[in-house]
C-alpha atoms as a PDB file:
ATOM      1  CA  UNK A   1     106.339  12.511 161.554  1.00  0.00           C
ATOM      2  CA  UNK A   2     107.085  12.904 157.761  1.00  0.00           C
ATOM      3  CA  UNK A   3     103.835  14.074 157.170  1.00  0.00           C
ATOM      4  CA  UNK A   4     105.186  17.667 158.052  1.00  0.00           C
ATOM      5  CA  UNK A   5     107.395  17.747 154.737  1.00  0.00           C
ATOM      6  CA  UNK A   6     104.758  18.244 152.209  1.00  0.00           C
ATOM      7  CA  UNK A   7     107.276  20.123 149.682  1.00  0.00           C
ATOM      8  CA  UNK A   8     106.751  21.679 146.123  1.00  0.00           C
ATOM      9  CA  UNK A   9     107.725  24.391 144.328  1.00  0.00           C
ATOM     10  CA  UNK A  10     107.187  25.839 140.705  1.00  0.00           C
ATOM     11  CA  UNK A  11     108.616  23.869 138.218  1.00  0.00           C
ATOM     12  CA  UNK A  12     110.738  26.435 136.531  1.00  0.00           C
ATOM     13  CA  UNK A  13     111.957  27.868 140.377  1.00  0.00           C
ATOM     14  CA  UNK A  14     112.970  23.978 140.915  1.00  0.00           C
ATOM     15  CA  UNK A  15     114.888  23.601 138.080  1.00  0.00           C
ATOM     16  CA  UNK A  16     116.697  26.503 138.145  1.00  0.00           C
ATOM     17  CA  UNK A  17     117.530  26.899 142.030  1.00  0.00           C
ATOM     18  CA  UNK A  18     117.387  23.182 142.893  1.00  0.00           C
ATOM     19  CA  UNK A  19     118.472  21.008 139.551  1.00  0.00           C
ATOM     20  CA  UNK A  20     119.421  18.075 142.133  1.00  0.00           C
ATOM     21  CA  UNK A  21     116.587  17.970 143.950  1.00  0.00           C
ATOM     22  CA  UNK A  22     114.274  14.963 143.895  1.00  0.00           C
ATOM     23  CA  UNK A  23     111.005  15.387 143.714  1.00  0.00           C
ATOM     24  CA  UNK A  24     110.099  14.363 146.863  1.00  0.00           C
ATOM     25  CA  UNK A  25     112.035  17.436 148.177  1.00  0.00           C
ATOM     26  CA  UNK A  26     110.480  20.185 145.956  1.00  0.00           C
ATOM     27  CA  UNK A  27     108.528  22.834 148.458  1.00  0.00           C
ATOM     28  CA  UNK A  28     104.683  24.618 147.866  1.00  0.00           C
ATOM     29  CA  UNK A  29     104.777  28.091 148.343  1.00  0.00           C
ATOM     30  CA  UNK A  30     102.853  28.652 151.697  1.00  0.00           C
ATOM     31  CA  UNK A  31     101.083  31.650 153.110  1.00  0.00           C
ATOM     32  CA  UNK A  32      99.592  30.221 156.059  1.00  0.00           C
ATOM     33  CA  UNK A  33     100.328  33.497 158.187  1.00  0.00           C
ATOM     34  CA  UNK A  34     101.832  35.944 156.202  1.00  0.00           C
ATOM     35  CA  UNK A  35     101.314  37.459 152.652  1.00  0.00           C
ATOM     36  CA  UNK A  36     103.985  36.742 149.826  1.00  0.00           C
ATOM     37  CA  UNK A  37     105.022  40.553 150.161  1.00  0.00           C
ATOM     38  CA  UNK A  38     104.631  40.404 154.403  1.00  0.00           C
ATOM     39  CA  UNK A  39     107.512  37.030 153.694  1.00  0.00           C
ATOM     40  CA  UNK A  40     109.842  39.552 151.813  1.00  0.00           C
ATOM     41  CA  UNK A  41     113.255  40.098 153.778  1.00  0.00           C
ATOM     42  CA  UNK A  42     114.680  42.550 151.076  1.00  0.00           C
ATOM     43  CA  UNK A  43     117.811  43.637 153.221  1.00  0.00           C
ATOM     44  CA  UNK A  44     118.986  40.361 154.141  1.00  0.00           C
ATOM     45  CA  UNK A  45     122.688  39.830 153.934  1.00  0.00           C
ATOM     46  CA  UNK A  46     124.541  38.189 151.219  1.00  0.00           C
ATOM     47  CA  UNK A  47     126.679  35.106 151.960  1.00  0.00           C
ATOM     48  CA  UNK A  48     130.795  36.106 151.713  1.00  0.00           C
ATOM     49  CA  UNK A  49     131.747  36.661 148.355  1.00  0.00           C
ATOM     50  CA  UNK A  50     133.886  33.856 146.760  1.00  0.00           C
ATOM     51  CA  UNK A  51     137.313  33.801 147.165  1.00  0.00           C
ATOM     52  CA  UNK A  52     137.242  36.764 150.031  1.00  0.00           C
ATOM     53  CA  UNK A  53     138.545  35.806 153.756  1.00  0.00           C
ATOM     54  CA  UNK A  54     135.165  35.425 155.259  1.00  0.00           C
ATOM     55  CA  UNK A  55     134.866  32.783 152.259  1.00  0.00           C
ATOM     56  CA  UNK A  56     137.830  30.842 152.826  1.00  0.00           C
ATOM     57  CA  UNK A  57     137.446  31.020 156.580  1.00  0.00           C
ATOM     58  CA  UNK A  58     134.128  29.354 155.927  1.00  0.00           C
ATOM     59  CA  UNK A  59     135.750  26.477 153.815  1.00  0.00           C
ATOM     60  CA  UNK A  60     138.715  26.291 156.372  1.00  0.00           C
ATOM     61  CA  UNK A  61     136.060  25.407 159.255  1.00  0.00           C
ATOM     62  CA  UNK A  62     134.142  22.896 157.235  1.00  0.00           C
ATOM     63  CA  UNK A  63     137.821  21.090 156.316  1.00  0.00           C
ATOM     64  CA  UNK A  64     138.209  21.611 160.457  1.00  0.00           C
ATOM     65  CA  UNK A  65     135.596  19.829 161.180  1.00  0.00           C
ATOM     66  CA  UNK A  66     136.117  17.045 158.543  1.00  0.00           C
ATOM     67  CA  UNK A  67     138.715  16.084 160.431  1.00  0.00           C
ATOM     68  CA  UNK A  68     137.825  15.796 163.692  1.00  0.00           C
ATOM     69  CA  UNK A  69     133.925  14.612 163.121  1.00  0.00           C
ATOM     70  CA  UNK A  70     134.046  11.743 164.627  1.00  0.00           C
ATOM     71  CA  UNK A  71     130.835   8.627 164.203  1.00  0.00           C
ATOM     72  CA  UNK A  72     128.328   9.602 166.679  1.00  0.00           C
ATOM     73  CA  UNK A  73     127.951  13.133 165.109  1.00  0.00           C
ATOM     74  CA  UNK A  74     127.650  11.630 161.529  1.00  0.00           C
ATOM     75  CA  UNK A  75     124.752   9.555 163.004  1.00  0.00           C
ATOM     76  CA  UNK A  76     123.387  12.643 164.757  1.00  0.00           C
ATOM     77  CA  UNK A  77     123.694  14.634 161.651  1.00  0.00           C
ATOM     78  CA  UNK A  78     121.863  11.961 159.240  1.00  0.00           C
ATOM     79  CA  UNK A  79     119.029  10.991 162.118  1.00  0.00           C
ATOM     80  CA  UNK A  80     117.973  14.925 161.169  1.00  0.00           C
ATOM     81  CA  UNK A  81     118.391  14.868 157.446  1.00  0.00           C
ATOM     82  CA  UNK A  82     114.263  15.360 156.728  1.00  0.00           C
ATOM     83  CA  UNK A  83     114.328  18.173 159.437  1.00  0.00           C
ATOM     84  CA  UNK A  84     111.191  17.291 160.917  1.00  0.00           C
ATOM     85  CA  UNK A  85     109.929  18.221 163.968  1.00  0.00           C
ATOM     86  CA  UNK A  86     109.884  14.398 165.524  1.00  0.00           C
ATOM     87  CA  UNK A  87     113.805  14.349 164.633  1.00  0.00           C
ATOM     88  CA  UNK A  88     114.578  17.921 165.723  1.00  0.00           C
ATOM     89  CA  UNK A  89     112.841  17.621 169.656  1.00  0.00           C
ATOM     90  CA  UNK A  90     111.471  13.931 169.460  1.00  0.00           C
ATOM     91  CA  UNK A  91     112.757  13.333 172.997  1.00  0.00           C
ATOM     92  CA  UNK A  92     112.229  16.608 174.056  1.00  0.00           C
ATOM     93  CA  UNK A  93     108.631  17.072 172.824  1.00  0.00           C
ATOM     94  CA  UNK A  94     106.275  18.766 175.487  1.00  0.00           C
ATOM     95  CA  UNK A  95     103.441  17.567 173.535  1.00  0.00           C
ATOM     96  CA  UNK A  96     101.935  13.525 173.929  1.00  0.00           C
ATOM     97  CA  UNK A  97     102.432  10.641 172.299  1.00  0.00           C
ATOM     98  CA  UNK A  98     101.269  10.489 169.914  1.00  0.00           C
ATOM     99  CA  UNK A  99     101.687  13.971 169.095  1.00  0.00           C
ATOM    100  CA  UNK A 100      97.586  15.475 168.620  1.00  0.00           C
ATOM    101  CA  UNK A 101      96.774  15.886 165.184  1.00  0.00           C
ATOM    102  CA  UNK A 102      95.582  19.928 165.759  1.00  0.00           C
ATOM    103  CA  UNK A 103      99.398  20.038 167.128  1.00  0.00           C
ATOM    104  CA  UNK A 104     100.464  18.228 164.433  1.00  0.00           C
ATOM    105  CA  UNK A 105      98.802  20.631 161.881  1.00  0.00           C
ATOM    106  CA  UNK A 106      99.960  23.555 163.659  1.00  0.00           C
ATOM    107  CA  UNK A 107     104.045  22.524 163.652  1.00  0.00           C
ATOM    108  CA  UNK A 108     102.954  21.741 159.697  1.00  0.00           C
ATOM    109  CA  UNK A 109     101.930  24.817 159.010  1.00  0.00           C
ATOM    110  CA  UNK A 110     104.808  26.616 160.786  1.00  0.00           C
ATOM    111  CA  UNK A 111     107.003  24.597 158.876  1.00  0.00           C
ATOM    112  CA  UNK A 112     106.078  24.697 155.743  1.00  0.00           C
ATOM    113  CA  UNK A 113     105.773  28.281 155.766  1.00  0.00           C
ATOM    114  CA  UNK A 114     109.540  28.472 157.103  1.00  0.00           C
ATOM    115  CA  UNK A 115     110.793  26.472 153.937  1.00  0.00           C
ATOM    116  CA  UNK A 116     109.478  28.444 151.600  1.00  0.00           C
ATOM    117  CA  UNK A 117     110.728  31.397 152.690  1.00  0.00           C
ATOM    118  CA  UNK A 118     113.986  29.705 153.450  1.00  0.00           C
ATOM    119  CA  UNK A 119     113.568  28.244 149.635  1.00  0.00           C
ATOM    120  CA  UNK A 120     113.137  31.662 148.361  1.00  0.00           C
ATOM    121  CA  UNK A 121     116.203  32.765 149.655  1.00  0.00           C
ATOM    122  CA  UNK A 122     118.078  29.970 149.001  1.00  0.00           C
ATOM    123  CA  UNK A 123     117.109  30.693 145.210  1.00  0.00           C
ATOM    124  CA  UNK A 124     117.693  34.376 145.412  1.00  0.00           C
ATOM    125  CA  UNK A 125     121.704  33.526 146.446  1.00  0.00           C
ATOM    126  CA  UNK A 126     122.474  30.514 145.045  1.00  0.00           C
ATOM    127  CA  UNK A 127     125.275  29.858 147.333  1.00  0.00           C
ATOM    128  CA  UNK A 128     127.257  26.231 145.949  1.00  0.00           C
ATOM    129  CA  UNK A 129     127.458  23.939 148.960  1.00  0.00           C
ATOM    130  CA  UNK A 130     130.844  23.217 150.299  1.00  0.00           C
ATOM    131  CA  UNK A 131     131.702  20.213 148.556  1.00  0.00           C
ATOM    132  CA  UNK A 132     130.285  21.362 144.592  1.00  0.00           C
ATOM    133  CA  UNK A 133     133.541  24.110 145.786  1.00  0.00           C
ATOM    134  CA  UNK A 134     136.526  22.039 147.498  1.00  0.00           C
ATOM    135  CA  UNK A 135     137.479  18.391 145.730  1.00  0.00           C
ATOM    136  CA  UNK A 136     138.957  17.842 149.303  1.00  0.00           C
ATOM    137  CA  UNK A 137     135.510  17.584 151.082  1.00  0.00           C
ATOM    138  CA  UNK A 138     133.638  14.315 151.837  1.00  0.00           C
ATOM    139  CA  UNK A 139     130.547  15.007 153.495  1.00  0.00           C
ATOM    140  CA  UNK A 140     128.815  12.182 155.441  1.00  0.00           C
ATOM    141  CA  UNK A 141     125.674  14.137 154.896  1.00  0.00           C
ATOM    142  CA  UNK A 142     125.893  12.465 151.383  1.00  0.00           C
ATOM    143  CA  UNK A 143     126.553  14.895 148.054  1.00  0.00           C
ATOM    144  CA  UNK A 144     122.739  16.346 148.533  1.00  0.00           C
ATOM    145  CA  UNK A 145     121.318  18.560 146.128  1.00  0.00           C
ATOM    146  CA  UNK A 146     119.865  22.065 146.788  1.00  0.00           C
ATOM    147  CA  UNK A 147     122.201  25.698 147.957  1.00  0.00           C
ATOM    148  CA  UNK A 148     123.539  26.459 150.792  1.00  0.00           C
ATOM    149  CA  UNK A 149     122.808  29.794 151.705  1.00  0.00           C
ATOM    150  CA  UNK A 150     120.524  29.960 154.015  1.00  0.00           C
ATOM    151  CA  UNK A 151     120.259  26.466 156.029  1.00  0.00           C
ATOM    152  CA  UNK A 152     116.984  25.643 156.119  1.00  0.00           C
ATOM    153  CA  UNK A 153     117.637  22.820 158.806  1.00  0.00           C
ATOM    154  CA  UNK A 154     118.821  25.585 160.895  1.00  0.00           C
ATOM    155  CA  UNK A 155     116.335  27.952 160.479  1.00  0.00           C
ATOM    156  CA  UNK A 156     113.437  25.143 160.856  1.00  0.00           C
ATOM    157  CA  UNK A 157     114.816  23.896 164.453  1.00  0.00           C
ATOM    158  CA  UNK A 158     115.692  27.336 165.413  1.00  0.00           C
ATOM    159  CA  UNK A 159     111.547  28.305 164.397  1.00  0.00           C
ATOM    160  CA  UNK A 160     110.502  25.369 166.410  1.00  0.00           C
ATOM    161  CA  UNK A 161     112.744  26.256 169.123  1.00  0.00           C
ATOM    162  CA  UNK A 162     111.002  29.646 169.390  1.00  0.00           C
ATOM    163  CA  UNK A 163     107.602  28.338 169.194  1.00  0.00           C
ATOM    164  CA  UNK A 164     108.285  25.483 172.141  1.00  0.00           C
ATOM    165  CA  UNK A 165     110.245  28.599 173.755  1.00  0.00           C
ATOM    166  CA  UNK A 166     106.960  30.075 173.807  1.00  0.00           C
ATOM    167  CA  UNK A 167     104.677  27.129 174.438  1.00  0.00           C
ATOM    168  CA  UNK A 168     106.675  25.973 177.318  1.00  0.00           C
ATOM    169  CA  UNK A 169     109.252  29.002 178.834  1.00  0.00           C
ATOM    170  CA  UNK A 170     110.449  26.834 181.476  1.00  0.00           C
ATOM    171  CA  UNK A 171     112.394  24.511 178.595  1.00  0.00           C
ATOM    172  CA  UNK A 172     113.577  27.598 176.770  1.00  0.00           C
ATOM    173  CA  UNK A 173     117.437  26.654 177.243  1.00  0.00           C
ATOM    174  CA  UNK A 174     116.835  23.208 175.831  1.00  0.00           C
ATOM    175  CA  UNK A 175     114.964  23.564 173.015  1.00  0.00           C
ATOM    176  CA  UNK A 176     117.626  26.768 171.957  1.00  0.00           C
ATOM    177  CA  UNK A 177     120.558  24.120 172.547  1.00  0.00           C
ATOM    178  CA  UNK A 178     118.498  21.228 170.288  1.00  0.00           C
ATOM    179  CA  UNK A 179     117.934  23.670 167.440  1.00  0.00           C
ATOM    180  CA  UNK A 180     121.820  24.701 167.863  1.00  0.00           C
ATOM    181  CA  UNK A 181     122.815  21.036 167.249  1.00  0.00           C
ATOM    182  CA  UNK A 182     121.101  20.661 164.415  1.00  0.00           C
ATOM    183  CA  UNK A 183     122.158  23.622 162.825  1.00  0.00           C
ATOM    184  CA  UNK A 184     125.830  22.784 163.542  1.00  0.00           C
ATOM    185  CA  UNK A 185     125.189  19.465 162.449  1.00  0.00           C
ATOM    186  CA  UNK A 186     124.970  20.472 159.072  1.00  0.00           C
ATOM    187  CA  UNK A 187     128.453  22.069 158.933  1.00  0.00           C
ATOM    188  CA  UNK A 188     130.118  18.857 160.673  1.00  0.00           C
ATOM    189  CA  UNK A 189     128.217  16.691 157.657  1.00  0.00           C
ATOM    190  CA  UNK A 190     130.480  18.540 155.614  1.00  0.00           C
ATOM    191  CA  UNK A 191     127.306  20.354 153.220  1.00  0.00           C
ATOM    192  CA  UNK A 192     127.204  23.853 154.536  1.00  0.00           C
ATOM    193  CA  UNK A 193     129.309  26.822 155.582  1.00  0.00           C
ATOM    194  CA  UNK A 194     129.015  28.254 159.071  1.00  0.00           C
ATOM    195  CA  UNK A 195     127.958  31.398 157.887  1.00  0.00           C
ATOM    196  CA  UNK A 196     125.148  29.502 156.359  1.00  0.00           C
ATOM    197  CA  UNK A 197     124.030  28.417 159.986  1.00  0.00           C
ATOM    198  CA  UNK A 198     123.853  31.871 161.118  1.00  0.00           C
ATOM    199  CA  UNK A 199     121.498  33.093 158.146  1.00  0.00           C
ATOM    200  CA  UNK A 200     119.205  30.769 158.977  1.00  0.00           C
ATOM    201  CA  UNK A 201     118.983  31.033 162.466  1.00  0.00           C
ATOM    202  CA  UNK A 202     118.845  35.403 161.298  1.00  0.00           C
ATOM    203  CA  UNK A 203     116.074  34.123 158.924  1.00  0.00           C
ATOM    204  CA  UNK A 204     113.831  32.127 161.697  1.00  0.00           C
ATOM    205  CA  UNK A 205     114.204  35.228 164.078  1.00  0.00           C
ATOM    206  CA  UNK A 206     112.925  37.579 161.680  1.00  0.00           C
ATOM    207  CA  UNK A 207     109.969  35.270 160.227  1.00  0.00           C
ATOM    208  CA  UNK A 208     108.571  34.683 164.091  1.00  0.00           C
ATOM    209  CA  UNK A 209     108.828  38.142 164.727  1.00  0.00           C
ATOM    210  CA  UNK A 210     106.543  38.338 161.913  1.00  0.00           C
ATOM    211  CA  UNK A 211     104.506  35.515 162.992  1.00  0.00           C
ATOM    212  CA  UNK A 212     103.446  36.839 165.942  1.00  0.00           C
ATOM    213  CA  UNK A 213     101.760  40.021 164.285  1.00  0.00           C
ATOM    214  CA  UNK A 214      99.483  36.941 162.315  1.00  0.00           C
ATOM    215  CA  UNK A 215      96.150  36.378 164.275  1.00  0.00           C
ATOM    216  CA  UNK A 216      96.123  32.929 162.619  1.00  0.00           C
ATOM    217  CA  UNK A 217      99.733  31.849 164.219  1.00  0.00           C
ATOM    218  CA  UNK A 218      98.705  33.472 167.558  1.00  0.00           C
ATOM    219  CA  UNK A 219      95.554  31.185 167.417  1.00  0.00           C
ATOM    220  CA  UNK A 220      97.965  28.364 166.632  1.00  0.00           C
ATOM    221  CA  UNK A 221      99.885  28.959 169.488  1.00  0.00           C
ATOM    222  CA  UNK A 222      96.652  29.121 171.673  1.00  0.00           C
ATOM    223  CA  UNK A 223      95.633  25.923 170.371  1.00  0.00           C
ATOM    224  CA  UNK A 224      98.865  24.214 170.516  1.00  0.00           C
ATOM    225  CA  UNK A 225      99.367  25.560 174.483  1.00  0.00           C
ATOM    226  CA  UNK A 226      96.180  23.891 175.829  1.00  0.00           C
ATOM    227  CA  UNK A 227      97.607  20.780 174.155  1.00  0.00           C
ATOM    228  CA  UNK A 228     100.912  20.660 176.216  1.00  0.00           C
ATOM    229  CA  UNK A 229     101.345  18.354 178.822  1.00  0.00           C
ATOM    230  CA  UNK A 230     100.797  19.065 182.384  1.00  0.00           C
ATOM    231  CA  UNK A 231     102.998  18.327 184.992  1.00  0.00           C
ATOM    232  CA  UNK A 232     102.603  14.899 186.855  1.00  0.00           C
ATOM    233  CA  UNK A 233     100.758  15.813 190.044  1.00  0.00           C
ATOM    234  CA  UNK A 234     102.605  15.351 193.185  1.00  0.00           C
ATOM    235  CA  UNK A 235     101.692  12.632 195.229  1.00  0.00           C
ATOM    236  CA  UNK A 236     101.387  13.178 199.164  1.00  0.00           C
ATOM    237  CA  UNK A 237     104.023  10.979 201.270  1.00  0.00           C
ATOM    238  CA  UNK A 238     102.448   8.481 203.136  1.00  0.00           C
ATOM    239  CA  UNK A 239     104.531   7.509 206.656  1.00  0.00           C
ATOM    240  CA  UNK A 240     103.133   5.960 209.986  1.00  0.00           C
ATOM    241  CA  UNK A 241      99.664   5.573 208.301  1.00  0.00           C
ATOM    242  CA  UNK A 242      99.402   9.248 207.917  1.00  0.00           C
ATOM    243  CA  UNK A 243      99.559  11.458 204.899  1.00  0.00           C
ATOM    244  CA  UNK A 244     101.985  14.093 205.054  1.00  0.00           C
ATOM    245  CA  UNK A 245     102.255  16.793 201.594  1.00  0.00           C
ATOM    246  CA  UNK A 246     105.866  17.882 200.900  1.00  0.00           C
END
């Protein structure tokens, strides 16, 4: 589903927030729900300063995890590297196969909107990734470009976690745990700081919130919730000739 990364930016906010980006990676600005002022989070909190003990406790649990990473959670980490919706909740996806195209739109929409808020504060911080910091760290994520500060993988599964949350209650606890993976996956491929994990997760919370005051989300979500799939039917027993519902 790669069609959902449709990502620019302004030239002169690329080069100066994202100098190792390519191309295919730069991000539109997107107001699909909300205006450019409604997308301000003004009080959001700053990543640890360098050098302090929240700082180095980050680094220390990025070195932790270097170590004891083991294959499988490389993989895991690199299947999600376009954070798209198909590799975030693939398996898990309430929707069919293939996935509509007004759901497809939809999950577009919502996540495009989510990077470029993510992209704006990302540019406002300017947080170096782990590795640009510590010679020691090899991250099987690859030496990617971009900041760190917030993780816009974990703030896109955790947004798509909240909208399946909502589409589909019954599956809250799995779709929260998928989005949770991902996010963590970025710290075990060695290219963000934990405390980069939690301000994205802080920043999906907050832009729902303000999703849901959007009539054009909340038609999205309509939309998107008569497109889930139902429930296979149960079919009555049949024993001795006779039918029998359980």
């Amino acid at each position: 589903m790669s069609r959902l990364k449709h990502l620019f930016i302004p030239a002169f906010v690329l080069l100066l927030a994202f100098p190792s980006v390519s191309p295919a990676w730069q991000i539109f600005p997107a107001n699909y729900y909300l205006t450019s002022q409604q997308q301000q989070i003004l009080d959001f909190q700053t990543p640890p300063a360098p050098g302090s003990k929240e700082d180095l406790a980050d680094l220390a649990a990025v070195r932790e995890w270097q170590k004891k990473r083991t294959a499988a959670q490389c993989a895991g980490a690199n299947a999600e590297g376009n954070a798209t919706f198909r590799e975030f909740f693939g398996d898990l996806n309430p929707f069919p196969a293939p996935l509509p195209d007004d759901a497809f739109a939809a999950l577009g929409r919502v996540g495009r909107e989510t990077d470029w808020v993510v992209s704006k504060l990302k540019y406002r911080f300017g947080r170096s990734r782990p590795f640009q910091r510590a010679a020691d760290l090899n991250p099987c994520l690859g030496r990617i470009g971009g900041t760190s500060y917030p993780s816009g993988h974990a703030a896109l599964s955790r947004m798509y976690a909240l909208v399946l949350s909502n589409l589909a209650p019954e599956r809250r606890k799995e779709f929260m745990a998928r989005a949770d993976e991902a996010a963590l996956y970025r710290v075990i491929g060695g290219v963000h700081y934990p405390s980069d994990i939690a301000a994205g997760k802080k920043t999906a919370d907050i832009l729902y919130r303000r999703f849901l005051t959007s009539p054009v989300f909340l038609k999205d979500l309509e939309t998107m919730r008569a497109l889930i799939k139902k429930p296979a039917a149960v079919q009555p027993r049949v024993r001795d000739g006779k039918r029998r519902n359980l």
